[in-house]
C-alpha atoms as a PDB file:
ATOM      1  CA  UNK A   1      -3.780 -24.097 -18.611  1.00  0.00           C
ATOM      2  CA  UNK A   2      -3.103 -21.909 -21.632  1.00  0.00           C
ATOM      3  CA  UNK A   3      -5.651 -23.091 -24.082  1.00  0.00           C
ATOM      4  CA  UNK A   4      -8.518 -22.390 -21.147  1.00  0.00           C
ATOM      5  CA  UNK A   5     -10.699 -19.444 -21.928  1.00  0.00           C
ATOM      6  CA  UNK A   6     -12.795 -18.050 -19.064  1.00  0.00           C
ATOM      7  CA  UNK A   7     -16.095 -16.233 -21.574  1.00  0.00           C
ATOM      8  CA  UNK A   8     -17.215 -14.000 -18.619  1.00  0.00           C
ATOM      9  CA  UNK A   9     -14.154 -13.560 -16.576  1.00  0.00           C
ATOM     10  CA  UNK A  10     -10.552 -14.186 -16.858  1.00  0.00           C
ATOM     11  CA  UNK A  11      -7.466 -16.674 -15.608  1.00  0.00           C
ATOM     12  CA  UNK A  12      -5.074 -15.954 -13.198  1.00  0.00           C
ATOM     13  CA  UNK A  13      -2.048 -17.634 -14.058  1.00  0.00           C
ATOM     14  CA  UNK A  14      -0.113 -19.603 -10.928  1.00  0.00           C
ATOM     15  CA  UNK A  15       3.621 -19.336  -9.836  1.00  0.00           C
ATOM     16  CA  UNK A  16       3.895 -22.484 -10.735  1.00  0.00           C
ATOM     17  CA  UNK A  17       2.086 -25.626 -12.475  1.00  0.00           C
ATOM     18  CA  UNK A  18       3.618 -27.759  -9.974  1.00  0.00           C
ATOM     19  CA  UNK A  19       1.030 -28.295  -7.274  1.00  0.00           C
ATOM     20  CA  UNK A  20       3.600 -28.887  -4.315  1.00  0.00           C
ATOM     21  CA  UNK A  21       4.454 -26.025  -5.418  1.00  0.00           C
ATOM     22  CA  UNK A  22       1.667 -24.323  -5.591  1.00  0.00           C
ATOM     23  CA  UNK A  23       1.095 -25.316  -2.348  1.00  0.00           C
ATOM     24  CA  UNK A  24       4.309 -23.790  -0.840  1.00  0.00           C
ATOM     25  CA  UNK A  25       3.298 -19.949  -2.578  1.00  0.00           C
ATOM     26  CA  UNK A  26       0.096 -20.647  -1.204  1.00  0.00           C
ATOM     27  CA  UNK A  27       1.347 -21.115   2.481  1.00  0.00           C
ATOM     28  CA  UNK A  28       3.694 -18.276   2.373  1.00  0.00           C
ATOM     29  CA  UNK A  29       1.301 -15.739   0.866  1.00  0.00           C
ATOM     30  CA  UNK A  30      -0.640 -16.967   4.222  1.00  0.00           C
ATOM     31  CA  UNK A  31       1.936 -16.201   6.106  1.00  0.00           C
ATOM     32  CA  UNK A  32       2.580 -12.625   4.741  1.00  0.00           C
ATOM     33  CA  UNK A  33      -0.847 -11.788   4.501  1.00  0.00           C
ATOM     34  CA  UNK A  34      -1.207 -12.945   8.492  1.00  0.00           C
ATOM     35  CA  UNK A  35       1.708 -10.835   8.866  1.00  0.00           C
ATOM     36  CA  UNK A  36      -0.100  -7.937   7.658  1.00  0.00           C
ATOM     37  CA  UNK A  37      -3.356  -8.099   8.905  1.00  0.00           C
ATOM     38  CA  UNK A  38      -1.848  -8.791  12.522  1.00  0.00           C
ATOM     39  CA  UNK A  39       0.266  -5.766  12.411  1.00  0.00           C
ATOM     40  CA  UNK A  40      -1.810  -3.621  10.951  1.00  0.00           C
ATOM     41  CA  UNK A  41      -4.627  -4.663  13.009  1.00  0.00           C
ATOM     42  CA  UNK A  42      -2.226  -3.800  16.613  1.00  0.00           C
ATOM     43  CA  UNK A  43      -1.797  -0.060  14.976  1.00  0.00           C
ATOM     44  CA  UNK A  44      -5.062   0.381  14.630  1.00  0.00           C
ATOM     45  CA  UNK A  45      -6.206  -0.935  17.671  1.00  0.00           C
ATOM     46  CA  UNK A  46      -3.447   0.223  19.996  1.00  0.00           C
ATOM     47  CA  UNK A  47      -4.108   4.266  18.548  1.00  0.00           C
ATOM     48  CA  UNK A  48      -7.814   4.246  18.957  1.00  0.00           C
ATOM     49  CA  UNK A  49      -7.476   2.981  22.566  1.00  0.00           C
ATOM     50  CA  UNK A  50      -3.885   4.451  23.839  1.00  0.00           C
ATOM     51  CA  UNK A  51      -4.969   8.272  25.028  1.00  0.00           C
ATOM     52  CA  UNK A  52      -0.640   8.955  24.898  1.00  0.00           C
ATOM     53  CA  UNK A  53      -1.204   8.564  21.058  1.00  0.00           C
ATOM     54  CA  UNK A  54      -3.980  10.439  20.448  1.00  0.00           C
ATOM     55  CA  UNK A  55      -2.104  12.787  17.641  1.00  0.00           C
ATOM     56  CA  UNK A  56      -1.966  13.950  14.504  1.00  0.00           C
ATOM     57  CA  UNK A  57       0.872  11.255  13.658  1.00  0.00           C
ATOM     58  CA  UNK A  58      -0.677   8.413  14.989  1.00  0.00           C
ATOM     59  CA  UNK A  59      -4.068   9.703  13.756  1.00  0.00           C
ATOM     60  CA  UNK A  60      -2.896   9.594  10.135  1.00  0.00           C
ATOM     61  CA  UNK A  61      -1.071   6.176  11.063  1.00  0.00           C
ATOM     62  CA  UNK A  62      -3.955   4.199  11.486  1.00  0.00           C
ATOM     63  CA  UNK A  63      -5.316   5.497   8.512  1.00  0.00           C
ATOM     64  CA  UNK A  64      -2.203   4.182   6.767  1.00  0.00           C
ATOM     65  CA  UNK A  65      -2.554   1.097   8.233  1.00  0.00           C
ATOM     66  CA  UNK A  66      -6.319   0.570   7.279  1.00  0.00           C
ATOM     67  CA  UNK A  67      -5.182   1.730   3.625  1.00  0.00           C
ATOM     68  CA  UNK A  68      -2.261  -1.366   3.946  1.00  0.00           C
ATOM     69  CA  UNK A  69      -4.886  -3.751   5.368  1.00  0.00           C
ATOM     70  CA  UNK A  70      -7.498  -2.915   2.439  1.00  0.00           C
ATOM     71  CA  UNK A  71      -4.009  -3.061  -0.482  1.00  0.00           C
ATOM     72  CA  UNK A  72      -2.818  -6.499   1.270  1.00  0.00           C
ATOM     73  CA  UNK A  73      -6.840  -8.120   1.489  1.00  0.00           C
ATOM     74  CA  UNK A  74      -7.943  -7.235  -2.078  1.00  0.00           C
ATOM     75  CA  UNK A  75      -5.341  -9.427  -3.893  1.00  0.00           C
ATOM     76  CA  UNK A  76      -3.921 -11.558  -1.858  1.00  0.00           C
ATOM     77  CA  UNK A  77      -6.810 -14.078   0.427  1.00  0.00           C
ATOM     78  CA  UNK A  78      -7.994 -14.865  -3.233  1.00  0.00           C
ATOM     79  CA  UNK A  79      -4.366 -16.072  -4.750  1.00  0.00           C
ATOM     80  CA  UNK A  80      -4.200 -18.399  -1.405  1.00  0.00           C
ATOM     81  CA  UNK A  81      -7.279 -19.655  -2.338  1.00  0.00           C
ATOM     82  CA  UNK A  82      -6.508 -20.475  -5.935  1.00  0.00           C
ATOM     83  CA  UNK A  83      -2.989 -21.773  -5.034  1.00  0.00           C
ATOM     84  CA  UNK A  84      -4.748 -24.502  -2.692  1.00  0.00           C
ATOM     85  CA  UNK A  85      -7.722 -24.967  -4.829  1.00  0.00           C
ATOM     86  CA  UNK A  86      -5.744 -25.292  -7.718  1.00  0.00           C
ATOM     87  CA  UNK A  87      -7.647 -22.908  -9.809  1.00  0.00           C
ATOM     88  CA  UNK A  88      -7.341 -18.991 -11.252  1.00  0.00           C
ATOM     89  CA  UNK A  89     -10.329 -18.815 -12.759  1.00  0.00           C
ATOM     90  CA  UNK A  90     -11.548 -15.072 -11.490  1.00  0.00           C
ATOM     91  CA  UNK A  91     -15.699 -13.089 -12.886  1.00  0.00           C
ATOM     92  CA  UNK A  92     -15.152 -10.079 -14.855  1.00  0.00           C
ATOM     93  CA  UNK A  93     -17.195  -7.903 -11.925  1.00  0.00           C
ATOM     94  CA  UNK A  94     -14.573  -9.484  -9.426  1.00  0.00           C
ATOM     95  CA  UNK A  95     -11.541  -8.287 -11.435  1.00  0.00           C
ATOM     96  CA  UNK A  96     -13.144  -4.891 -11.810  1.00  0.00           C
ATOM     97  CA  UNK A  97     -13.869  -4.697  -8.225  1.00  0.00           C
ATOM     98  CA  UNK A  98     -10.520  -5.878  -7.215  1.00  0.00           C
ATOM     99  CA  UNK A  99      -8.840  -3.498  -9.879  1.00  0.00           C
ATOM    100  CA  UNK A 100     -10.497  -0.564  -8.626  1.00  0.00           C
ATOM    101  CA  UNK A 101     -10.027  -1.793  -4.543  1.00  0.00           C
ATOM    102  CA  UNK A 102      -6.242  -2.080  -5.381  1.00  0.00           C
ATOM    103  CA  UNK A 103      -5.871   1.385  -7.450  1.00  0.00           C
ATOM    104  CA  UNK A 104      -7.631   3.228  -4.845  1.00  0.00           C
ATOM    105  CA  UNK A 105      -5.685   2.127  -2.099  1.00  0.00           C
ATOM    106  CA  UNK A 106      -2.432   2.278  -3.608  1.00  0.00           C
ATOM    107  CA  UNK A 107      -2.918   6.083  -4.902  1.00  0.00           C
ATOM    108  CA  UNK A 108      -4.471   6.674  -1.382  1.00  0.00           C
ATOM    109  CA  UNK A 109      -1.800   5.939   0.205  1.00  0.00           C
ATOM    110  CA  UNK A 110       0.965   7.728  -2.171  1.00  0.00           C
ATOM    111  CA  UNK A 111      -1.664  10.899  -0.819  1.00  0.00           C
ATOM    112  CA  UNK A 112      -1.540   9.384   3.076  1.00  0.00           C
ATOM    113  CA  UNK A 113       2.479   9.658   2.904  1.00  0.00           C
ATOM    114  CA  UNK A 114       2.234  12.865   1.873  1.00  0.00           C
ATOM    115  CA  UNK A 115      -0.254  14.246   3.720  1.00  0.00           C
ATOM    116  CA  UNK A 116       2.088  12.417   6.709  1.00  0.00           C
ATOM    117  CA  UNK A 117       5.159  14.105   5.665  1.00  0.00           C
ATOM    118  CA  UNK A 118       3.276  17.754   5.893  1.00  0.00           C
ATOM    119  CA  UNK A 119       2.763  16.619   9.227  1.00  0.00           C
ATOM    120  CA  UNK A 120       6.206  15.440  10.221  1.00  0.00           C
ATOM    121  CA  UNK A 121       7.186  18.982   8.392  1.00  0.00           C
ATOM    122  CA  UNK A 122       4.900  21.178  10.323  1.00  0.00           C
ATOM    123  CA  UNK A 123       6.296  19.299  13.896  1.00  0.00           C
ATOM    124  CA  UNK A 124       9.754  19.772  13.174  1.00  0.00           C
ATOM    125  CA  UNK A 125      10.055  23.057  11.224  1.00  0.00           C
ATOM    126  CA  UNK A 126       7.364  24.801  13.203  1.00  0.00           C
ATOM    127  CA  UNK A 127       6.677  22.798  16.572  1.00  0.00           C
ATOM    128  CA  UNK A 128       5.009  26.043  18.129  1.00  0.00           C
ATOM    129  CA  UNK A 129       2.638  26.795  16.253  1.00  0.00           C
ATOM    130  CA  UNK A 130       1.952  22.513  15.401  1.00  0.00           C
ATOM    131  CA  UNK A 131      -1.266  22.335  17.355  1.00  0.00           C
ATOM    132  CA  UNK A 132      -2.894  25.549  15.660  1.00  0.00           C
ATOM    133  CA  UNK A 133      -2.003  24.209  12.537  1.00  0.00           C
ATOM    134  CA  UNK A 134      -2.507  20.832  12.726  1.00  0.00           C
ATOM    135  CA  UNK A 135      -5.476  20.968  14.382  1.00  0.00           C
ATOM    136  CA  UNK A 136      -8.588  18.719  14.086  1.00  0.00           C
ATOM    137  CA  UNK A 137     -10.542  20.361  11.142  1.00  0.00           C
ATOM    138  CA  UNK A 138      -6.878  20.145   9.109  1.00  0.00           C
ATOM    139  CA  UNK A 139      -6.338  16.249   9.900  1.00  0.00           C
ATOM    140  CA  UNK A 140     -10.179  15.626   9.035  1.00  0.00           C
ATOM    141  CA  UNK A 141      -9.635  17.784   5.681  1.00  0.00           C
ATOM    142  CA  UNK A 142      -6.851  15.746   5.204  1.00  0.00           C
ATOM    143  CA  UNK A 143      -7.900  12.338   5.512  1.00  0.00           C
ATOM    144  CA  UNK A 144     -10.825  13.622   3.374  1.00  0.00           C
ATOM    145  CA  UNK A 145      -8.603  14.448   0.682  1.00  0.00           C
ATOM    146  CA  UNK A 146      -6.597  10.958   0.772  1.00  0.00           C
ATOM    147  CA  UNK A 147      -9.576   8.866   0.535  1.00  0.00           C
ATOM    148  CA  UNK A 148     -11.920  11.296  -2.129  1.00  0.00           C
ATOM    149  CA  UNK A 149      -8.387  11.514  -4.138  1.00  0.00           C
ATOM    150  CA  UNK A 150      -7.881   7.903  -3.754  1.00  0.00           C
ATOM    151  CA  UNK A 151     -11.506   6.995  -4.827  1.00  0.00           C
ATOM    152  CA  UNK A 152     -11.460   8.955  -8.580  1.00  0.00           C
ATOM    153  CA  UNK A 153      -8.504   7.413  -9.204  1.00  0.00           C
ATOM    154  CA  UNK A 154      -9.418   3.964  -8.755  1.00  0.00           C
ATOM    155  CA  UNK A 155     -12.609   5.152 -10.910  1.00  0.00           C
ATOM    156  CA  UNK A 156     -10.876   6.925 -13.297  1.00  0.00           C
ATOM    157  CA  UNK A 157      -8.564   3.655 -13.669  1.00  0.00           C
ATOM    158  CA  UNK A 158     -10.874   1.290 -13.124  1.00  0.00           C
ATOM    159  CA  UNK A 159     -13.434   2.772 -16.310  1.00  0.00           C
ATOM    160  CA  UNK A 160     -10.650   3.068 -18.436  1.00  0.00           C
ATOM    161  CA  UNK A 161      -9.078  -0.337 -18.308  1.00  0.00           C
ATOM    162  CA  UNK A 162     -12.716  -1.860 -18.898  1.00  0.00           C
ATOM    163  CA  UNK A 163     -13.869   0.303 -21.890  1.00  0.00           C
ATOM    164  CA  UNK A 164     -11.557  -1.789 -24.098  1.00  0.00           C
ATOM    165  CA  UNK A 165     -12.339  -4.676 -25.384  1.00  0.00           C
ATOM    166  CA  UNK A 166     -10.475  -7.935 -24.794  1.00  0.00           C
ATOM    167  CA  UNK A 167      -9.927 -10.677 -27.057  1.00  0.00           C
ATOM    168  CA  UNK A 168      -8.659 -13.932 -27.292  1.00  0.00           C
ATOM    169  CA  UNK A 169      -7.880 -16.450 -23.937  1.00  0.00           C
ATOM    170  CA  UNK A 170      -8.583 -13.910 -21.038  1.00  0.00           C
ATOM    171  CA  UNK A 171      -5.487 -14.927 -19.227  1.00  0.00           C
ATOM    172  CA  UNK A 172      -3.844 -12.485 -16.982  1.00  0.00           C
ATOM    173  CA  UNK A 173       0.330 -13.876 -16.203  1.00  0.00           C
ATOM    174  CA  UNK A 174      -0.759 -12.247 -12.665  1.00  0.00           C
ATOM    175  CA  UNK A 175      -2.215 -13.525  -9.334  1.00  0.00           C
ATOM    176  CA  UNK A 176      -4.477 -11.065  -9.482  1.00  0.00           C
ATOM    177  CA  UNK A 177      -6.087  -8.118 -12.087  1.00  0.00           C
ATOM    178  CA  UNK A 178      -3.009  -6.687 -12.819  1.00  0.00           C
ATOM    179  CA  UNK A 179      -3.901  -3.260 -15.167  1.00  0.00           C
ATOM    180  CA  UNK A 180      -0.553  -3.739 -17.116  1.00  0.00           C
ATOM    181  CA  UNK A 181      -1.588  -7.312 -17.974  1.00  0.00           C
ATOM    182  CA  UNK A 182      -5.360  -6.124 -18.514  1.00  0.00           C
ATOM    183  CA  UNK A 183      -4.303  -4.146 -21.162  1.00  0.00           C
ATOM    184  CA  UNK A 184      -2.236  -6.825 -23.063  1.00  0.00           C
ATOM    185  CA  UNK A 185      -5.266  -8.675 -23.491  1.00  0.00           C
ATOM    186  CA  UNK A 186      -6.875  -5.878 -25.934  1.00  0.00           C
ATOM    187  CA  UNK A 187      -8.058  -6.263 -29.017  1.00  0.00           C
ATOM    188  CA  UNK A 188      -6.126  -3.565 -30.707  1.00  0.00           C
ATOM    189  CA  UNK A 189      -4.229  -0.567 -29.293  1.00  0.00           C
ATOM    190  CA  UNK A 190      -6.734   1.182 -28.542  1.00  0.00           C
ATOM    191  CA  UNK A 191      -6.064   2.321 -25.092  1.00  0.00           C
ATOM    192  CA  UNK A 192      -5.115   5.999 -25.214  1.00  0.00           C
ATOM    193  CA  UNK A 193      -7.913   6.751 -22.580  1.00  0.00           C
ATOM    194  CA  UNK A 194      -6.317   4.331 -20.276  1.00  0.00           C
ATOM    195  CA  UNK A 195      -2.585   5.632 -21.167  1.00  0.00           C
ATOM    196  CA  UNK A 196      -4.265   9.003 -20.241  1.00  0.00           C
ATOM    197  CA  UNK A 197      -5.522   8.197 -17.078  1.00  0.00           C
ATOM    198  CA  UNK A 198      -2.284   6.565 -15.929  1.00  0.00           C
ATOM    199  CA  UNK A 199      -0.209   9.636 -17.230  1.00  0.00           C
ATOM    200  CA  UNK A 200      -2.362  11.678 -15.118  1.00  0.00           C
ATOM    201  CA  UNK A 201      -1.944   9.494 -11.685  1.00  0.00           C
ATOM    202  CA  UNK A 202       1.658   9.077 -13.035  1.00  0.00           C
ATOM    203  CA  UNK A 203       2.174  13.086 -12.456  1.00  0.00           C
ATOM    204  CA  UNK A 204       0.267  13.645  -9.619  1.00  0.00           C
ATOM    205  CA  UNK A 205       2.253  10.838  -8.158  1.00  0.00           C
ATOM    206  CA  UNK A 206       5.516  12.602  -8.763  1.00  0.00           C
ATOM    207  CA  UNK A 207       4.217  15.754  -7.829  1.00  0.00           C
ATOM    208  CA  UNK A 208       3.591  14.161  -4.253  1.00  0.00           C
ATOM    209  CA  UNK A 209       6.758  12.734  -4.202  1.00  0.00           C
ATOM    210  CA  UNK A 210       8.897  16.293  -5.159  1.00  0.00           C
ATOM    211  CA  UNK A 211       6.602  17.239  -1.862  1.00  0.00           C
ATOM    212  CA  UNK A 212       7.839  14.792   0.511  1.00  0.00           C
ATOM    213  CA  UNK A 213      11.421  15.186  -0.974  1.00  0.00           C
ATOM    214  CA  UNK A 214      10.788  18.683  -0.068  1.00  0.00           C
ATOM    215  CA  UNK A 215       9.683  18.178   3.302  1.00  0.00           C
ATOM    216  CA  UNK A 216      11.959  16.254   4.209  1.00  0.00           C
ATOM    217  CA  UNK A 217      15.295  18.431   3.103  1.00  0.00           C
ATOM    218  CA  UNK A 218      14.025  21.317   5.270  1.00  0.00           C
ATOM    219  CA  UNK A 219      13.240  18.310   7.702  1.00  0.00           C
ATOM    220  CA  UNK A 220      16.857  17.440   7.724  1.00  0.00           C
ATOM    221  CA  UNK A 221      18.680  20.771   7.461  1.00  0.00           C
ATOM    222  CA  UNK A 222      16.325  22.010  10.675  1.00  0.00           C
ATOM    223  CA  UNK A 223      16.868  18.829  12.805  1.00  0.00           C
ATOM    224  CA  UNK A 224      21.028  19.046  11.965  1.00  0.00           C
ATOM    225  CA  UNK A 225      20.870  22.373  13.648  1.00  0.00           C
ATOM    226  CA  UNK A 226      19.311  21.510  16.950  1.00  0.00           C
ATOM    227  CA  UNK A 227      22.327  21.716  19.245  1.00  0.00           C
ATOM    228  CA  UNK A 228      21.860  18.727  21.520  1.00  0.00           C
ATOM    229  CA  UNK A 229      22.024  15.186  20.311  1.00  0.00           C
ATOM    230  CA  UNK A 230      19.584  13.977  22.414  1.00  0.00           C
ATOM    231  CA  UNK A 231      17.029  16.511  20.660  1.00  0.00           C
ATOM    232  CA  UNK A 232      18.416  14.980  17.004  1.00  0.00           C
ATOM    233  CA  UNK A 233      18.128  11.362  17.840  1.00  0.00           C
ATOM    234  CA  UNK A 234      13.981  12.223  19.447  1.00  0.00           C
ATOM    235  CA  UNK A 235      13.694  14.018  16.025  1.00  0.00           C
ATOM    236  CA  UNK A 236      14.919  11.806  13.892  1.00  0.00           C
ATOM    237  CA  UNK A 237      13.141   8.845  15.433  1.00  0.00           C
ATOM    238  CA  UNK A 238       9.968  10.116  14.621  1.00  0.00           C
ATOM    239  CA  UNK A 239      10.632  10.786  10.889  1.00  0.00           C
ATOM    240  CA  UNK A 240      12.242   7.961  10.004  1.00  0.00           C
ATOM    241  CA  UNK A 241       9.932   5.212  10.355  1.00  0.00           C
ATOM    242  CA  UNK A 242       8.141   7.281   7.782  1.00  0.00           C
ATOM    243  CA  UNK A 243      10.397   8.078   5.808  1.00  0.00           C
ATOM    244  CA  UNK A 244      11.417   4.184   5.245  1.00  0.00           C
ATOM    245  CA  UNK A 245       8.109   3.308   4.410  1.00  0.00           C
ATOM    246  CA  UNK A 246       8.171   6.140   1.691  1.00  0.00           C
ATOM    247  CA  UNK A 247      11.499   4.568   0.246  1.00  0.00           C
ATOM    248  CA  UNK A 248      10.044   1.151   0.260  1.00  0.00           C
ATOM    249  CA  UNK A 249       6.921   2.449  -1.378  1.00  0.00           C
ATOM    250  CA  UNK A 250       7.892   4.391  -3.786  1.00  0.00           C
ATOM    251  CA  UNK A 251      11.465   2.307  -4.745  1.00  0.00           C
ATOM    252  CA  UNK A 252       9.119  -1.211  -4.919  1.00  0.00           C
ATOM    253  CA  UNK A 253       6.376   0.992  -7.360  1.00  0.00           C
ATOM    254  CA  UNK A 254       8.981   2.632  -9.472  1.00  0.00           C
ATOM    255  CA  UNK A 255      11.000  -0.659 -10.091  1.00  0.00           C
ATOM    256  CA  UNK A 256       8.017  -2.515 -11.105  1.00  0.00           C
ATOM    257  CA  UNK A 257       6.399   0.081 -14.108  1.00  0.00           C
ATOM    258  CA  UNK A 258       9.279   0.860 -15.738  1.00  0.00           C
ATOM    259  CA  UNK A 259      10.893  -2.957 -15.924  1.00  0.00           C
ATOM    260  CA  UNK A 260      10.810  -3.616 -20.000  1.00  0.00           C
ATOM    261  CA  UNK A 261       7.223  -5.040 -20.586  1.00  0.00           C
ATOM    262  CA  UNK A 262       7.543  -8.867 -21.285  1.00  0.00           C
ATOM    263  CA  UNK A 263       4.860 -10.577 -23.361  1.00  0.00           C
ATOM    264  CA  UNK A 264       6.208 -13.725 -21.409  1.00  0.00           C
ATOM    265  CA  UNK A 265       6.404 -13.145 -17.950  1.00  0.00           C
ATOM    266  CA  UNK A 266       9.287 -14.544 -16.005  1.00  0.00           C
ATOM    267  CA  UNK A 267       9.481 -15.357 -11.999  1.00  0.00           C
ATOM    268  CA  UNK A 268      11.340 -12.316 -11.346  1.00  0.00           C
ATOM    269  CA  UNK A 269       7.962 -10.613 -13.152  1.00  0.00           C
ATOM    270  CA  UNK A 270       6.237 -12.200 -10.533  1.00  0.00           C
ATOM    271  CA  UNK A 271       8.625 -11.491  -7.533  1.00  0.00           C
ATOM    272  CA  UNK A 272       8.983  -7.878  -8.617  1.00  0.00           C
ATOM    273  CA  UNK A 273       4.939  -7.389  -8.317  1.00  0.00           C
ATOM    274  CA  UNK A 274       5.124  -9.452  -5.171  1.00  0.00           C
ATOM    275  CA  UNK A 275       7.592  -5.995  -4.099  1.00  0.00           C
ATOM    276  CA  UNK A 276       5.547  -3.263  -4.293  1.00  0.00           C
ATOM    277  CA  UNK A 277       1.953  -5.388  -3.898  1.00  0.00           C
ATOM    278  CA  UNK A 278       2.494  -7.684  -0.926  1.00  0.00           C
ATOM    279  CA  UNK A 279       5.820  -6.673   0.885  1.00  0.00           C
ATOM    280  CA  UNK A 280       4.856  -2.988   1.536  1.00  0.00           C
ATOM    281  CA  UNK A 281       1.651  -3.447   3.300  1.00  0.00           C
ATOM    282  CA  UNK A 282       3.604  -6.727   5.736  1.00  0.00           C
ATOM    283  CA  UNK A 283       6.880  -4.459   6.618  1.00  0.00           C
ATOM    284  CA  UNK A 284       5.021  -1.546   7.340  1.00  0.00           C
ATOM    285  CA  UNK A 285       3.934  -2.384  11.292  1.00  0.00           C
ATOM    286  CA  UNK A 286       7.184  -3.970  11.351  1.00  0.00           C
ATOM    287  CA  UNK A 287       8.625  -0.835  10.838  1.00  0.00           C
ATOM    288  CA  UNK A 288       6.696   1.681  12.995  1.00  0.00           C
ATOM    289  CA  UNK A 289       6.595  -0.630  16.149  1.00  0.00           C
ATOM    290  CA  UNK A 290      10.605  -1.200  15.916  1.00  0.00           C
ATOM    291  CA  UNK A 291      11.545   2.408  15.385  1.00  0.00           C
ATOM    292  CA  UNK A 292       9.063   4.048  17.307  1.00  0.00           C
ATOM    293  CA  UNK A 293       9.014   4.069  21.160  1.00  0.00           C
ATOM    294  CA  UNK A 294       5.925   5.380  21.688  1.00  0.00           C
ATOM    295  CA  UNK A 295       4.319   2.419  19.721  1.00  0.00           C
ATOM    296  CA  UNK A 296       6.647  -0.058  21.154  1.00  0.00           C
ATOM    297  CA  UNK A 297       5.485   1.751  24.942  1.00  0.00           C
ATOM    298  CA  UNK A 298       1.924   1.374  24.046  1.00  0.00           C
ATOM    299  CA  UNK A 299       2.070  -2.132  22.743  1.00  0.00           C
ATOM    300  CA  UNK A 300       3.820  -3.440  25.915  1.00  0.00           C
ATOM    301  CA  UNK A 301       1.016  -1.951  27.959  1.00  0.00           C
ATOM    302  CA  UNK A 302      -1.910  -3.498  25.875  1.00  0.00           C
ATOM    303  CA  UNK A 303      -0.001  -7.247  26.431  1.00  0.00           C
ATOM    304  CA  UNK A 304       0.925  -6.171  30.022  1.00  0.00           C
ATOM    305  CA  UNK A 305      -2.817  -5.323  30.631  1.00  0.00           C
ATOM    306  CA  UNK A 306      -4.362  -8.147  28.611  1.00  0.00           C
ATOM    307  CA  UNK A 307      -2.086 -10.552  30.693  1.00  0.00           C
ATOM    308  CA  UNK A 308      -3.346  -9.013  33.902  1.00  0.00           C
ATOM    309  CA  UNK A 309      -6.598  -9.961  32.703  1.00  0.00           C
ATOM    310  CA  UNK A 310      -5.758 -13.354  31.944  1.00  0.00           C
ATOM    311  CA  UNK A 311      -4.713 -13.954  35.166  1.00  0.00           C
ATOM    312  CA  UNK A 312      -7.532 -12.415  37.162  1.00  0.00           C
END
């Protein structure tokens, strides 16, 4: 597989060369990605239909889950399908697509958690005056912001990584158009556009992150000082959901750009970019449904009802 050269795309290199192998990554990537899409799928339907959850919260949350089914569907389907076909072979216009699909929705969604934390902030810190200030124009200016901010990025990205010019076999030690990998595959170093662009991203990245650190310490020193527990434990459970998906984003993300590059990519290479690229988007529901009880109340009425209908 490494003497193939793809002239107008590239090669995806597999897990393994073993096709029982293979086989197996193919079936659990299935399974994850069925995972995903399920969950993701309840969250969106059971907040567009449940009038208890018709919020600012739960409005961002299916947003967030949208963003995690778009992340999960770009990369993913396509590795399943070359693990049981037995072939990586991927067109240039499909790697640019899928580069650009996976940038957008990844720095979308660093803006979704923050514009989510804002909102925790705002219901904890001021929780009288949360409706005037969350109101509908601010969620809608919001969202707007998430997705236009998400959208130049994955441009931005996207036209630097192709400017440069690639030589030699096209093979990318990814299952899918990793930008990292992309850029070991030019001809010289001439990337400094592409460095730019990912500097940039790289700061306003942080930058959201300092935000939600923020919000969240004036999160936690107003919720210790509510005097009953009861009123803690409501608080808490409706920040941390988010705030695990936060760590698990941001922890997964951090730990795989600044591993030591490795012109020889290893398993754990592989496992680390399964972290931050497949995991996140799967564990997500997982996570709201479990720690939240309004999600958990609304999900049990949706089977109650749709079992009710069953049996009519």
């Amino acid at each position: 597989m490494a003497n193939v050269t793809t002239i107008n795309g590239f090669l995806l290199m597999t897990f393994s060369s073993n096709p029982e192998l293979e086989i197996l990554h193919g079936s659990l990537f299935l399974v994850l990605y069925l995972v995903a899409f399920t969950g993701n799928t309840l969250i969106i339907t059971v907040t567009s239909i449940d009038h208890a959850l018709y919020s600012p919260m739960y409005f961002f949350l299916k947003h967030l889950s949208f963003l995690d089914l778009c992340y999960i569907t770009v990369t993913v389907p396509r590795s399943v399908c070359n693990s049981f076909m037995h072939s990586g072979n991927i067109s240039l216009w499909e790697c640019i697509l899928q580069c650009f699909t996976f940038t957008a929705c990844g720095c979308a969604e660093v803006a979704m958690l923050t514009v989510m934390s804002y909102d925790r902030y705002v219901a904890i810190c001021f929780p009288l005056h949360y409706e005037i200030i969350m109101d509908v124009s601010t969620c809608v200016y919001g969202i707007l912001t998430v997705w236009i901010s998400g959208v130049i990025a994955g441009v931005m990205h996207t036209a630097a990584t192709f400017s440069i010019h690639f030589c030699g076999p096209k093979i990318i030690h990814q299952f899918f158009c990793d930008v990292p990998q992309l850029l070991k595959l030019s001809c010289s170093s001439d990337y400094a556009g592409e460095l730019g662009v990912t500097g940039f991203i790289a700061l306003a990245a942080f930058v959201c992150f300092i935000f939600i650190g923020f919000s969240y310490t004036h999160i936690f020193s107003t919720v210790l000082r509510i005097p009953s527990a009861e009123g803690r434990v409501k608080a808490f459970s409706t920040c941390l959901p988010h705030l695990c998906v936060v760590i698990l984003f941001l922890f997964t993300g951090v730990f795989e750009f600044l591993k030591p590059p490795s012109n020889s990519p290893t398993v754990l290479d592989f496992l680390l970019t399964v972290l931050y690229a497949v995991v996140p988007p799967a564990l997500n529901p997982v996570i709201y449904s479990l720690r939240n009880n309004a999600m958990k109340a609304a999900l049990r009425n949706i089977f109650k009802g749709r079992k009710a209908y069953l049996f009519c």
